[in-house]
Each structure stands twice: as structure tokens, then as C-alpha cells.
Protein backbone atom coordinates (compact mmCIF):
# COMPACT_ATOMS: atom_id res chain seq x y z
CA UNK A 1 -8.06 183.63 155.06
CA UNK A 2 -5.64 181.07 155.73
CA UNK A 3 -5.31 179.28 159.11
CA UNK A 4 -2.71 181.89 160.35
CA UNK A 5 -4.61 184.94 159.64
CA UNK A 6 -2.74 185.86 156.38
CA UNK A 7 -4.97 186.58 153.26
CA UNK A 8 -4.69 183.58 150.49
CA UNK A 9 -2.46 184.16 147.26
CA UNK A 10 -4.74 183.14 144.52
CA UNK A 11 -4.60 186.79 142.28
CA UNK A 12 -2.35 186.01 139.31
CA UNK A 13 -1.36 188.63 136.05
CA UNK A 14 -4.60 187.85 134.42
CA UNK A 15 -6.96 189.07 137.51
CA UNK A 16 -4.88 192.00 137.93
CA UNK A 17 -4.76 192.82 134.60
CA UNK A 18 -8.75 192.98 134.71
CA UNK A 19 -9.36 195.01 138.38
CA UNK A 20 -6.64 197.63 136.76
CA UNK A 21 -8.61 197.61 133.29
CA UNK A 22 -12.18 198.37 134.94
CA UNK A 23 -10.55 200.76 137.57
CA UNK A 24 -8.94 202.94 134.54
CA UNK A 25 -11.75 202.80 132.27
CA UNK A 26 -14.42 205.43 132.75
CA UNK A 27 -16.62 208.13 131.53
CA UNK A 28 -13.13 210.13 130.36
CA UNK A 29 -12.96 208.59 127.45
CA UNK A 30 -16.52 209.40 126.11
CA UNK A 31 -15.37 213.02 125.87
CA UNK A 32 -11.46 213.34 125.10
CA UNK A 33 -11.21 212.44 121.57
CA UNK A 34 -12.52 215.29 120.12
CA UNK A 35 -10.20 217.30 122.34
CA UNK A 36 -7.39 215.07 122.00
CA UNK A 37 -7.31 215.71 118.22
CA UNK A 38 -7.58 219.33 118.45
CA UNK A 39 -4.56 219.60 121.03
CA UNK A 40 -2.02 216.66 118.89
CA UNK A 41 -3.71 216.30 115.71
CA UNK A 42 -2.76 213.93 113.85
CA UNK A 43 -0.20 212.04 116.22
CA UNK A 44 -2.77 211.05 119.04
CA UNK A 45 -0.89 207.45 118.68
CA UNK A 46 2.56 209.42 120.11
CA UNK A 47 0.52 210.81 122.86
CA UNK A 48 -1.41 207.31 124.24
CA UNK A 49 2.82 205.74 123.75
CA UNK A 50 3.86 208.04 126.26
CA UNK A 51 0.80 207.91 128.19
CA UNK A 52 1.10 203.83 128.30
CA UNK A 53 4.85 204.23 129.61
CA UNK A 54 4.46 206.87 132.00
CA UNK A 55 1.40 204.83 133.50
CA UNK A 56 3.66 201.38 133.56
CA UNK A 57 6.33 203.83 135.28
CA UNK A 58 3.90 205.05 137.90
CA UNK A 59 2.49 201.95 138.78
CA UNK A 60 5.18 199.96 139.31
CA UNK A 61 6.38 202.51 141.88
CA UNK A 62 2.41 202.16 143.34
CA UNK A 63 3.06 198.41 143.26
CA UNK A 64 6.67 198.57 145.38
CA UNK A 65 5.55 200.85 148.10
CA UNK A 66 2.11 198.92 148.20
CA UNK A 67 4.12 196.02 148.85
CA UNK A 68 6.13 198.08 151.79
CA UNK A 69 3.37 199.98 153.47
CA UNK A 70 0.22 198.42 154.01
CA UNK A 71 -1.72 201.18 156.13
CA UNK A 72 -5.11 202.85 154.82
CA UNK A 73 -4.97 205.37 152.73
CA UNK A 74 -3.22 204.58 149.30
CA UNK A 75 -0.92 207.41 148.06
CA UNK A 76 -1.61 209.38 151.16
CA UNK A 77 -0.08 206.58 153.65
CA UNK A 78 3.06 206.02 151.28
CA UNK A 79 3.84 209.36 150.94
CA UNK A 80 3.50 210.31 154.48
CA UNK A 81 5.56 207.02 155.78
CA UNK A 82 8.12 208.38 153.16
CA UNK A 83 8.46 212.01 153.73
CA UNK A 84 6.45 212.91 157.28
CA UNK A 85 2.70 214.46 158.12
CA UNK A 86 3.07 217.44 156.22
CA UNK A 87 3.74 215.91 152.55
CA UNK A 88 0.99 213.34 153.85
CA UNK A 89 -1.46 215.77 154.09
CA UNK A 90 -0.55 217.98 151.15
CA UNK A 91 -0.90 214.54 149.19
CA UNK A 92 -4.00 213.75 150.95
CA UNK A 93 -5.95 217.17 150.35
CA UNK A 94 -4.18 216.78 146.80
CA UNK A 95 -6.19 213.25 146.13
CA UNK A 96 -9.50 214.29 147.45
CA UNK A 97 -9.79 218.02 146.26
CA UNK A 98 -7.94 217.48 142.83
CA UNK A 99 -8.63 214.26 141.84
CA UNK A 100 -11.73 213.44 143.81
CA UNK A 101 -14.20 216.55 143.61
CA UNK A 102 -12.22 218.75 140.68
CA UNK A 103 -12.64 215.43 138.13
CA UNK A 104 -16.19 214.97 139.44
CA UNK A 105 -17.49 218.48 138.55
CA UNK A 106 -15.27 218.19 134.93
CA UNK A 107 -17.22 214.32 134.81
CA UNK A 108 -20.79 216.10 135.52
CA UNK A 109 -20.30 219.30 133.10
CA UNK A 110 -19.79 216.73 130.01
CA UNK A 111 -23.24 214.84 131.71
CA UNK A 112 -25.31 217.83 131.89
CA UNK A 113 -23.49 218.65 128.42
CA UNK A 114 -24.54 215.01 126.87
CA UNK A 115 -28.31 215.54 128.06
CA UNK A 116 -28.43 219.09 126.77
CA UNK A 117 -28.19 217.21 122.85
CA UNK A 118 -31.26 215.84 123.86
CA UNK A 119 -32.67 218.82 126.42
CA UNK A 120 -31.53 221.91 124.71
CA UNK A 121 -32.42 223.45 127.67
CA UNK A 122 -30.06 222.54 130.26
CA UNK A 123 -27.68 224.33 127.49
CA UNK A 124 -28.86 227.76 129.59
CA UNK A 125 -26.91 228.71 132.54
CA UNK A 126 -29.54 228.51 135.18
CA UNK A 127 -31.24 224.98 134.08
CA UNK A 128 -27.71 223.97 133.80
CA UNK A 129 -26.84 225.05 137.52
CA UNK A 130 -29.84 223.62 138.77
CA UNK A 131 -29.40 220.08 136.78
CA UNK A 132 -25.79 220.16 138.95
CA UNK A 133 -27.04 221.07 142.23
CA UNK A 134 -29.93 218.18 141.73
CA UNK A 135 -27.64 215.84 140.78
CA UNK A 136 -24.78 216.10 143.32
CA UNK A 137 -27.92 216.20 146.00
CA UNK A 138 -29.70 212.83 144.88
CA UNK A 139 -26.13 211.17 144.95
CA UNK A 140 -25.54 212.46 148.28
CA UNK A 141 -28.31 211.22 149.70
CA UNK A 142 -27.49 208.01 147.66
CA UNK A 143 -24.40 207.64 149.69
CA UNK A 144 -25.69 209.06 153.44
CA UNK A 145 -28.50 206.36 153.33
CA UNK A 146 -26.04 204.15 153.67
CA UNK A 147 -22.96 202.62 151.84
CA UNK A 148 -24.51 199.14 151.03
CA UNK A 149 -26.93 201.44 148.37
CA UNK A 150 -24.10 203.39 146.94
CA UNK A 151 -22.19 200.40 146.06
CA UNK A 152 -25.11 198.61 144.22
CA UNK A 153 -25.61 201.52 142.03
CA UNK A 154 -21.90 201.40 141.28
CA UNK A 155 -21.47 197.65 140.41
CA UNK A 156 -25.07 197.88 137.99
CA UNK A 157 -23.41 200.74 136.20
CA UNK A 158 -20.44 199.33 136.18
CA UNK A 159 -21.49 196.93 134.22
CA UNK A 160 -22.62 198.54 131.42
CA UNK A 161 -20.15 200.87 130.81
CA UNK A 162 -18.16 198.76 128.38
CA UNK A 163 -20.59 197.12 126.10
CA UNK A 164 -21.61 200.18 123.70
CA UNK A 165 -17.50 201.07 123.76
CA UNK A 166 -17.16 197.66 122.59
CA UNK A 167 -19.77 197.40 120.35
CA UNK A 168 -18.80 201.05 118.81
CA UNK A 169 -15.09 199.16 118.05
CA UNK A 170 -16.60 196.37 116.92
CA UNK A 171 -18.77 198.23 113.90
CA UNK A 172 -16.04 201.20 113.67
CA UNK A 173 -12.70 199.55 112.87
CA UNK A 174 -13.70 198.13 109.28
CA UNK A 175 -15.46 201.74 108.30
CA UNK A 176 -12.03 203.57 109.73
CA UNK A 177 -10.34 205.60 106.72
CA UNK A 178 -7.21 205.01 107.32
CA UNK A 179 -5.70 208.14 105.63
CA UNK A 180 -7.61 209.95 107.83
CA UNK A 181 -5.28 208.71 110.95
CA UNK A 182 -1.65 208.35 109.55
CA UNK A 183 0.27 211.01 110.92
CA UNK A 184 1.03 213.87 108.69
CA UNK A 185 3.43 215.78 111.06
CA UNK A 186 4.94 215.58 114.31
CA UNK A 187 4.16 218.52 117.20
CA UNK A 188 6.33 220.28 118.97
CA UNK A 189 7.32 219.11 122.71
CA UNK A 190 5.35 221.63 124.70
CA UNK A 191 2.19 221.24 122.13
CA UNK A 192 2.76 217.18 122.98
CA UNK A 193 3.30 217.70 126.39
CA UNK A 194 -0.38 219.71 126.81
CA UNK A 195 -1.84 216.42 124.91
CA UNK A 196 -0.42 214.18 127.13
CA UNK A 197 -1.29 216.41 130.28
CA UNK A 198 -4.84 216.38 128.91
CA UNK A 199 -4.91 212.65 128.45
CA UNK A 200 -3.84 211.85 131.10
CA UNK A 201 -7.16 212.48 132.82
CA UNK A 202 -8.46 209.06 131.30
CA UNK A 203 -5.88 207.28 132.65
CA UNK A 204 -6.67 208.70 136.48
CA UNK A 205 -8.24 205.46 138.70
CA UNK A 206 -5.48 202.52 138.15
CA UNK A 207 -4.52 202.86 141.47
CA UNK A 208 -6.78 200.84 143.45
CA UNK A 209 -6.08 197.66 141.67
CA UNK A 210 -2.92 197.24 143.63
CA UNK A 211 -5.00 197.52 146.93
CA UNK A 212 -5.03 193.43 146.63
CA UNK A 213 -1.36 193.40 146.69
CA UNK A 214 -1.57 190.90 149.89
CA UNK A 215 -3.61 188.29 147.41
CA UNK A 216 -1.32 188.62 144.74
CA UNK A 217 0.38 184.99 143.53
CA UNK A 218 4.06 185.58 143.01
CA UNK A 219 4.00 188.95 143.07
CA UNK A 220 7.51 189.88 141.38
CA UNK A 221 6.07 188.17 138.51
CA UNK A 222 2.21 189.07 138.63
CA UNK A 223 2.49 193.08 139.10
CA UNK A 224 4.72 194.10 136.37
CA UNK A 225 2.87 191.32 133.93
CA UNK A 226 -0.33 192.52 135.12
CA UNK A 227 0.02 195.75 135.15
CA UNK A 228 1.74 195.46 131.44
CA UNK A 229 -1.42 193.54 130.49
CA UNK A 230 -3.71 196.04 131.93
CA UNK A 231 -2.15 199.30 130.12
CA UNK A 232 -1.76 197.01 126.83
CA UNK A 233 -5.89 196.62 127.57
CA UNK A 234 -6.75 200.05 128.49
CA UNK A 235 -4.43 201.39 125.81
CA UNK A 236 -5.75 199.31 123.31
CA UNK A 237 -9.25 199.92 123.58
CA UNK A 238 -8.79 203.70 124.10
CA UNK A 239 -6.91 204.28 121.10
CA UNK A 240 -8.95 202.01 119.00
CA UNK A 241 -11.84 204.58 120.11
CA UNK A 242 -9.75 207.63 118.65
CA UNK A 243 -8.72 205.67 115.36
CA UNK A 244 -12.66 205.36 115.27
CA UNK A 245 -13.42 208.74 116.14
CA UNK A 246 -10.78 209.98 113.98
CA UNK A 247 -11.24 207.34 110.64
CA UNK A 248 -14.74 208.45 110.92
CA UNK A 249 -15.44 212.26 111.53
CA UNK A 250 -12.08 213.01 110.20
CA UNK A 251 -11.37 217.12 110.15
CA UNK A 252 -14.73 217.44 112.27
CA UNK A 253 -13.27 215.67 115.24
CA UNK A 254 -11.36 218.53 116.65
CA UNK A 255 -15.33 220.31 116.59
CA UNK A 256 -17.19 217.72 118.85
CA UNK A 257 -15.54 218.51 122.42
CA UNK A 258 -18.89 217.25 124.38
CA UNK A 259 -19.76 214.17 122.55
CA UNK A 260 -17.12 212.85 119.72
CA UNK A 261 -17.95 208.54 120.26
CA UNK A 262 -21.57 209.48 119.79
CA UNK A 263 -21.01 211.53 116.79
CA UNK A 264 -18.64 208.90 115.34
CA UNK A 265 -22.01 206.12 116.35
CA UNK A 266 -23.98 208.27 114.99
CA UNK A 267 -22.15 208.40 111.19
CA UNK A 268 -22.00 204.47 111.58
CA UNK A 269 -25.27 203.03 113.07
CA UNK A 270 -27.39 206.25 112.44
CA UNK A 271 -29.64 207.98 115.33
CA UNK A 272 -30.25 204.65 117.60
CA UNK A 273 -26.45 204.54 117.59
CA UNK A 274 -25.89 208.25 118.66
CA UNK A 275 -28.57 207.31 121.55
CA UNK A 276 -27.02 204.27 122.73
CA UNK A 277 -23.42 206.39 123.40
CA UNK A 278 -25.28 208.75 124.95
CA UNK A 279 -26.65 206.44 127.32
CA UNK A 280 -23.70 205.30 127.99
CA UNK A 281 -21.99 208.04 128.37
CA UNK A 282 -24.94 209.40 130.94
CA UNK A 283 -25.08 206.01 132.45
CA UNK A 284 -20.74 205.84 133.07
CA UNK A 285 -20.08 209.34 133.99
CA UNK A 286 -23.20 208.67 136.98
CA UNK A 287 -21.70 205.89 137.69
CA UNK A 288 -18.22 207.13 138.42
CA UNK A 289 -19.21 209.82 140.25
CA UNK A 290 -21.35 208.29 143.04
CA UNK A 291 -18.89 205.63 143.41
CA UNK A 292 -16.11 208.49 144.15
CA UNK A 293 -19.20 209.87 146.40
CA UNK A 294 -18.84 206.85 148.42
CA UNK A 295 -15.22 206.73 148.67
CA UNK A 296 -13.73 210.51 148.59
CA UNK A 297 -15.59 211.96 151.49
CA UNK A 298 -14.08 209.00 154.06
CA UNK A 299 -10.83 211.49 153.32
CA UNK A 300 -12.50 214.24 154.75
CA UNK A 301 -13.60 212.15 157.54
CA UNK A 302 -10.64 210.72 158.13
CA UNK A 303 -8.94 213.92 158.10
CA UNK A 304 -11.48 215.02 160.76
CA UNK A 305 -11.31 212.58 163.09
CA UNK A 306 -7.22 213.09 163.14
CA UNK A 307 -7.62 216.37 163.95
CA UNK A 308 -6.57 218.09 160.56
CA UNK A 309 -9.99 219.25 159.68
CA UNK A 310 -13.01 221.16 161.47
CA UNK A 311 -14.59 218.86 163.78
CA UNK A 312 -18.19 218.55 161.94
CA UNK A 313 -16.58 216.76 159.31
CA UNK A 314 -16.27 213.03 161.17
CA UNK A 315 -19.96 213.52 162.27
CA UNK A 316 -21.95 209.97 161.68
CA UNK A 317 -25.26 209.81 160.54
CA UNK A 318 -27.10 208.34 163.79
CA UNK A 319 -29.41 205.88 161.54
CA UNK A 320 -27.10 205.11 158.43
CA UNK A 321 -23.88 205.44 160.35
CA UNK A 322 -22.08 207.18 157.36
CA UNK A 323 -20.08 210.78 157.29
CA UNK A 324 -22.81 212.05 155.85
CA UNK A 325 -21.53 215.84 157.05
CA UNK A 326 -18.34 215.34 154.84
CA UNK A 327 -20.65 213.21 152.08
CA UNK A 328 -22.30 216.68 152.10
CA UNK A 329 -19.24 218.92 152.37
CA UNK A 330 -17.69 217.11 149.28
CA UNK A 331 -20.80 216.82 146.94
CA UNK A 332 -21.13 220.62 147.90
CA UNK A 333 -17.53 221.89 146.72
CA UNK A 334 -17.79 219.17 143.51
CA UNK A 335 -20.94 221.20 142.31
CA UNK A 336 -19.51 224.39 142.57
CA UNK A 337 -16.88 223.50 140.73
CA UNK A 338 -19.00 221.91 138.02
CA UNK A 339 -21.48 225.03 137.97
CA UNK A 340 -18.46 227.35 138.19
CA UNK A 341 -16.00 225.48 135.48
CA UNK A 342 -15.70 223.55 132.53
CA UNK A 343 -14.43 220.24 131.70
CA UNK A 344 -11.08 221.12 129.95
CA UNK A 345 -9.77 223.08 133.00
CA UNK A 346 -11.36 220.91 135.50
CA UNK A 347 -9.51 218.09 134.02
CA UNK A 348 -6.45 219.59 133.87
CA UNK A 349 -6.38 220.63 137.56
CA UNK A 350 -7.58 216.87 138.25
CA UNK A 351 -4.54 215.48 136.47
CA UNK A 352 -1.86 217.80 137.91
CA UNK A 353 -3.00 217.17 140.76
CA UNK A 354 -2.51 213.28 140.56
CA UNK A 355 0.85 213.59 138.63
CA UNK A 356 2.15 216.15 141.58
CA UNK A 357 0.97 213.11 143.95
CA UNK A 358 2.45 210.51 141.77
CA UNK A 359 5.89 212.50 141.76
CA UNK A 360 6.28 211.85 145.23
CA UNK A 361 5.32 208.18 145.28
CA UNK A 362 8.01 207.47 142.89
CA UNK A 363 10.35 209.10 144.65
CA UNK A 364 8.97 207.50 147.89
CA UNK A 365 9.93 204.61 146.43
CA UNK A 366 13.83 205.69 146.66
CA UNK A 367 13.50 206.73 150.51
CA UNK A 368 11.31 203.48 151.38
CA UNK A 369 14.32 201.72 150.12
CA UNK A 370 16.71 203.97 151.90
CA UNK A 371 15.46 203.20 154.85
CA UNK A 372 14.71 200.08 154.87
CA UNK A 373 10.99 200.48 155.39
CA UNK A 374 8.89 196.45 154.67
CA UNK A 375 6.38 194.69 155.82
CA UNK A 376 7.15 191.03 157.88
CA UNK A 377 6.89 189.47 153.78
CA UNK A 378 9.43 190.62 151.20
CA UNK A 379 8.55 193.30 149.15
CA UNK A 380 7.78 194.03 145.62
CA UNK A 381 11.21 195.12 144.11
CA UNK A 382 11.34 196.79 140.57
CA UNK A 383 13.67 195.58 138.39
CA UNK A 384 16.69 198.42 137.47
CA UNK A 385 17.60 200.20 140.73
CA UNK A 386 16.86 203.63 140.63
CA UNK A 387 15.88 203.96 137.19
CA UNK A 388 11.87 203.44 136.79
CA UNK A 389 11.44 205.57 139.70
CA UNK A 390 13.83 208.40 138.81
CA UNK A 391 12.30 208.04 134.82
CA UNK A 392 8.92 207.94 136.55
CA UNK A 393 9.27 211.19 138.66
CA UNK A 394 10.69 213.03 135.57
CA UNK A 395 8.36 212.06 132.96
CA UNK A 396 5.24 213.58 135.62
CA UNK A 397 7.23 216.57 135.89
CA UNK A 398 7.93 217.21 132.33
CA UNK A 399 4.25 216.92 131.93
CA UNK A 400 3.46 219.02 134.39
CA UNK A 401 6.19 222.04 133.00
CA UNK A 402 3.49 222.43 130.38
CA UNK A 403 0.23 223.86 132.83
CA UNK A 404 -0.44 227.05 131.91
CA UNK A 405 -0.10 230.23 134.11
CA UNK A 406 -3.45 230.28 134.84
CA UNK A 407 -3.11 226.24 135.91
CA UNK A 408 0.14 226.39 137.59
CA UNK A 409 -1.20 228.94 140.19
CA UNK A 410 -4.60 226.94 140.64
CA UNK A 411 -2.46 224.16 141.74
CA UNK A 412 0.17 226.13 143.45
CA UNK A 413 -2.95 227.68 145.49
CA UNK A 414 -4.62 224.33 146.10
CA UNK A 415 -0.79 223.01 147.21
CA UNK A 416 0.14 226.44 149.38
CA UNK A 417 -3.02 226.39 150.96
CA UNK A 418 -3.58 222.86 152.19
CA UNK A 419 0.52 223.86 154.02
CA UNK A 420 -0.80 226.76 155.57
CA UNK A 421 -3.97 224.95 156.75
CA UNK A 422 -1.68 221.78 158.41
CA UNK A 423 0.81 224.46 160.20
CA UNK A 424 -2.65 226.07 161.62
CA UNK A 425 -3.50 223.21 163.33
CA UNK A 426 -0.39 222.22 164.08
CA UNK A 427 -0.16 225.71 166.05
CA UNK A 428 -3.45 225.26 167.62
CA UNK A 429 -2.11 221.23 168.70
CA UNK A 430 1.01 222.81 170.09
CA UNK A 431 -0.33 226.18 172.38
CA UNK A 432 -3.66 223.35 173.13
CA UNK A 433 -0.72 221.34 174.97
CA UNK A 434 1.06 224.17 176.86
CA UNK A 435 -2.09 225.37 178.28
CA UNK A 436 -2.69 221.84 179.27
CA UNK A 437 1.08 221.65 180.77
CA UNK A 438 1.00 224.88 182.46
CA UNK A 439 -2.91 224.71 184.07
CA UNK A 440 -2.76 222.90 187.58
């Protein structure tokens, strides 16, 4: 902190480009090659391009309204300064149902999935129900004991989550056959448009890198070069993976949905290969769910203590002093999902539900401007007027023209529902006051 209170503007491009790099990369990328390939075949390089410019598009809207609204609450707080309560709260319930518990369960089905190669077991449907329910319950109780222990685990699992990926590229790249990856044809726009809507879901978590905006050195200059440095990472590494995967398995790619990166280790390193991707993959996926334990239910919470949601939920544990009724609430609905779904619809519903958010952050970006809405310091500005934005907001919706039926109304449902639920309590706020007005 400086002498005045303000926070100290030491972050330049380079820092920012590694916070966005470690938020994006996860336990997604363990299990979407396989799938990827199947969905685009051979022109997964067209669908991580678009992917890498519709992220740079969303982020640099994230990045101006960051820099113009600095309350709690990321998309939820931009969205709701931008277009009132009710998109707030859609967006809100949009954040911590879709992509908080909905990517969790699809994140624990390819766990339980990974240890089943080595459990065949948990392959059954009640082992497999019961390896959910135990895991969702020892991260919960992770979390309620208090949030000092949740955030150790994350940080040691953190940092192991990149070494076998690395590794993996490192022995990979020089065994790749290379007319196994060149493109051979080009898909049609709605087939492209499901492979970009499907990996997409990697891409889900870049977001809270641009919760240091305040620390940022220059910050015209240092978001768009960071974040341009970041996706040039992420992308980078994650398509080197699928050249791997790809130069390696070849036509059996499209076949390994659960586990395609330990296949491919397995063809290159043999059996202590395949192990070592599975324990990453076991150790990454654990990892990012308990640290969306720690931070999703505080939604809930939040919500709670507003008002918006039953009462229960913004309980505090009287030893640990964490929400440990919403901790419970959330961990609860994730392993439904998980025991009720599968990853590839999971996902999907995870990243609709983050593009439909990230539709109206872009265009919050328009009415920020319109109004006038800053912050005491000038704000972020992107370059081009209207255009990233406007490009931004259409890109998401493009990809989201290509849900199924089945997907559409899932989302429509989740959307529908979480307006009738904020016009309930709105009701109950407004006939609470004229019983209050009209009582002596």
C-alpha cells in the first residue's frame, strides 16, 4: 500500500500474462482431445484460432469494466452496475450453478472415470455414485474447517499440475507424425461451431487474473499485452497437447474420450508414463474442484445474506466461521450432477453458461461507456470504439446458436428459473413493506 491508501502499481504484461496462464489451465485439458478430434477432426488448429480470438475479445471487455467497477463480485457486479438487479442475479446464479457446480460434476465424472483405468470397479454405477458422494463430502469438510486449509491444498496442487503436461510436450513433439495432423478437410460452420462450444470449456477460469487490475503498471499497455501473452501461452501449450495426442494415437484419438494425454504417454514413455498423466490428471481435476469449493459457495452466501436466497444459506460455522450451510448446499447439487450426468453435457451447460454471462459483459462494456460509469482513476479503454465489444458479443452468440435442443432448454430453464426466483422475492420484499407501512 502506498502512503495514501492506494494499492502499488508494480504488475506489468509479463505477471499478468502468468496469473491468466495458471487461472486458464486446468484439469479440462486432460480430457478434451480425444473429444475435440471426434467433433472437428482434422482442423482442431481452426477451432483453438477462434477459441484464442474470442478469449482476447472477452477479456479485454473483462479488463475495461474491471477497470470501471471495482465492487465484489466479478461478472456479477459489472453486469448488474450495467443493466440493474435482475440481469445481476440471472448472471450471478448463471456463474455459480453453470460454471461453478455444472463444470465441477463434468471435472469429477472424468476423475472417477481416470481411477476406474486403474479400479475397474468404480466403472459400476453404484461404486461410481458412492466414489462422488465421498468425494464432494471430504472436500466439503475440507473447505468448512476453515478456508486457510482449502487454500493450501489448492496452491500444493497447483503446483503440480503443469510439470507432466510439460514433460508429455517435451518427449511428444519430436515423435509427432506430422501427416497425421495436417488438415485434410475443412467442417462445416455448425459442425465448427459445436467444436468450439466444446472447447471452450478449457478456456473457462481467465477471469480472475484481472481481479489485480488496481496493481497493474500502465495498464493501457499491460492488459491487452498481457492478456495477448497469456492466450499465446495457454494456446500454445494446449494445442501442442492435441498435435501430441493427435501425431501420436492418430485415427484412435477420436476413441479415448476419458483419458487421450495418458494414452498418447502411454505410446511414448510406456506404462510409468500412462501413470504419471493419470496422476496428474487425478491430482489437477482435485485440485480445481476444492479450490472452486472454497470460492463458489461465498455466491450462495452472498446471495443469502442480500436477501435473494433462503435464509440458511449465510449461516457461519460457529468454530471455523465459514458458510459451511452453502459449502454444503453447493457440494450437494455438484454431486448430483456428477452422479446424474456426464462430462460432455456437463461441459457444455458449463460453457453456455459462461458465454451467455460473457455476452452481457461485452455489451456492458457499451452501456458503462454510455453512461459514463469510472472509478476516481481513468479507466482501461479498448482500442476501436465499439468494435471488440460488438465482435465479442457476436462471436459468444454464434457459438452459442449451435447448443442442441436438448442444451438450449437446460439453459433456458436454468436462465427462466433463476427470473422467476428474483421476482419471488422481490414480491415477498414488496407486500413485507406494506404490511410494515400499514401496521401501527
Amino acid at each position: 500500500m502506498t502512503e495514501s491508501g492506494a494499492l502499488r502499481r508494480t504488475l506489468g504484461p509479463v505477471t499478468l500474462a502468468l496469473i491468466f496462464t495458471n487461472g486458464i489451465i486446468g484439469a479440462g485439458i486432460f480430457a478434451l482431445p480425444g473429444l475435440v478430434a471426434a467433433a472437428l477432426g482434422s482442423a482442431t488448429a481452426v477451432g483453438y484460432a477462434i477459441c484464442a480470438a474470442l478469449v482476447v475479445l472477452i477479456f479485454l471487455c473483462f479488463a475495461e469494466v474491471g477497470s470501471r467497477v471495482h465492487d465484489s463480485g466479478g461478472a456479477y457486479a459489472y453486469v448488474e452496475r450495467a443493466f440493474g438487479p435482475f440481469a445481476g442475479f440471472i448472471a450471478a446464479n448463471l456463474m455459480w450453478f453453470g460454471v461453478g457446480a455444472c463444470v465441477d460434476a463434468a471435472l469429477a465424472d472424468v476423475l472417477v472415470s481416470t481411477l476406474a483405468t486403474a479400479l475397474p470397479v468404480l466403472a459400476q454405477p453404484l461404486p461410481r455414485a458412492l466414489a462422488l458422494i465421498a468425494l464432494f463430502a471430504f472436500m466439503a469438510g475440507v473447505n468448512i474447517t476453515g478456508v486457510k486449509t482449502g487454500a493450501r491444498l489448492v496452491v500444493a496442487l497447483t503446483v503440480l499440475k503443469l510439470l507432466p503436461l510439460l514433460l508429455l510436450l517435451v518427449v511428444g513433439i519430436p515423435h509427432i507424425a506430422w501427416s497425421l495432423v495436417i488438415p485434410s478437410s475443412m467442417p462445416s460452420a455448425s459442425t465448427l461451431g459445436r467444436g468450439v462450444l466444446l472447447l471452450m470449456f478449457a478456456f473457462i477460469g481467465g477471469e480472475s487474473s484481472l481481479s489485480a487490475s488496481g496493481e497493474l503498471r500502465n495498464p493501457s499497455r499491460t492488459v491487452p499485452l498481457g492478456l495477448l501473452m497469456g492466450v499465446a501461452a495457454v494456446v500454445s501449450i494446449y494445442f501442442g497437447l492435441q498435435l501430441v495426442a493427435e501425431g501420436v494415437l492418430g485415427a484412435d484419438l477420436p476413441q479415448q474420450t476419458t483419458t487421450p494425454l495418458a494414452a498418447a504417454a502411454a505410446q511414448l514413455m510406456g506404462p510409468w508414463g500412462r501413470s504419471l498423466l493419470l496422476g496428474a490428471v487425478s491430482l489437477s481435476i482435485f485440485g480445481t474442484i476444492n479450490g472452486d469449493l472454497l470460492v463458489s459457495p461465498r455466491c450462495l452466501y452472498a446471495a443469502a445474506k442480500d436477501g435473494l436466497l433462503p435464509a440458511p444459506l449465510a449461516k457461519v460455522h460457529p468454530r471455523f466461521q465459514t458458510p459451511y450451510v452453502a459449502i454444503l448446499v453447493f457440494a450437494a447439487i455438484a454431486c448430483a450432477l456428477a452422479v446424474l450426468g456426464a462430462f460432455k453435457p456437463l461441459a457444455i451447460l458449463g460453457t453456455a453458461s459462461v458465454l451467455l454471462v460473457d455476452v452481457f459483459v461485452c455489451l456492458a462494456v457499451l452501456r458503462l461507456r454510455q453512461r459514463g460509469v469510472q472509478t476516481a482513476d481513468a479507466p482501461f479503454v479498448i482500442p476501436g470504439g465499439p468494435l471488440v465489444p460488438i465482435l465479442g458479443a457476436a462471436v459468444c452468440v454464434w457459438v452459442l446458436t449451435n447448443l442442441s435442443r436438448d442444451e438450449l432448454l437446460g439453459l433456458s430453464a436454468l436462465v427462466f428459473f433463476s427470473g422467476g426466483l428474483y421476482l419471488r422475492v422481490l414480491r415477498a420484499r414488496q407486500l413485507k413493506a406494506a404490511r410494515a407501512a400499514r401496521s401501527p
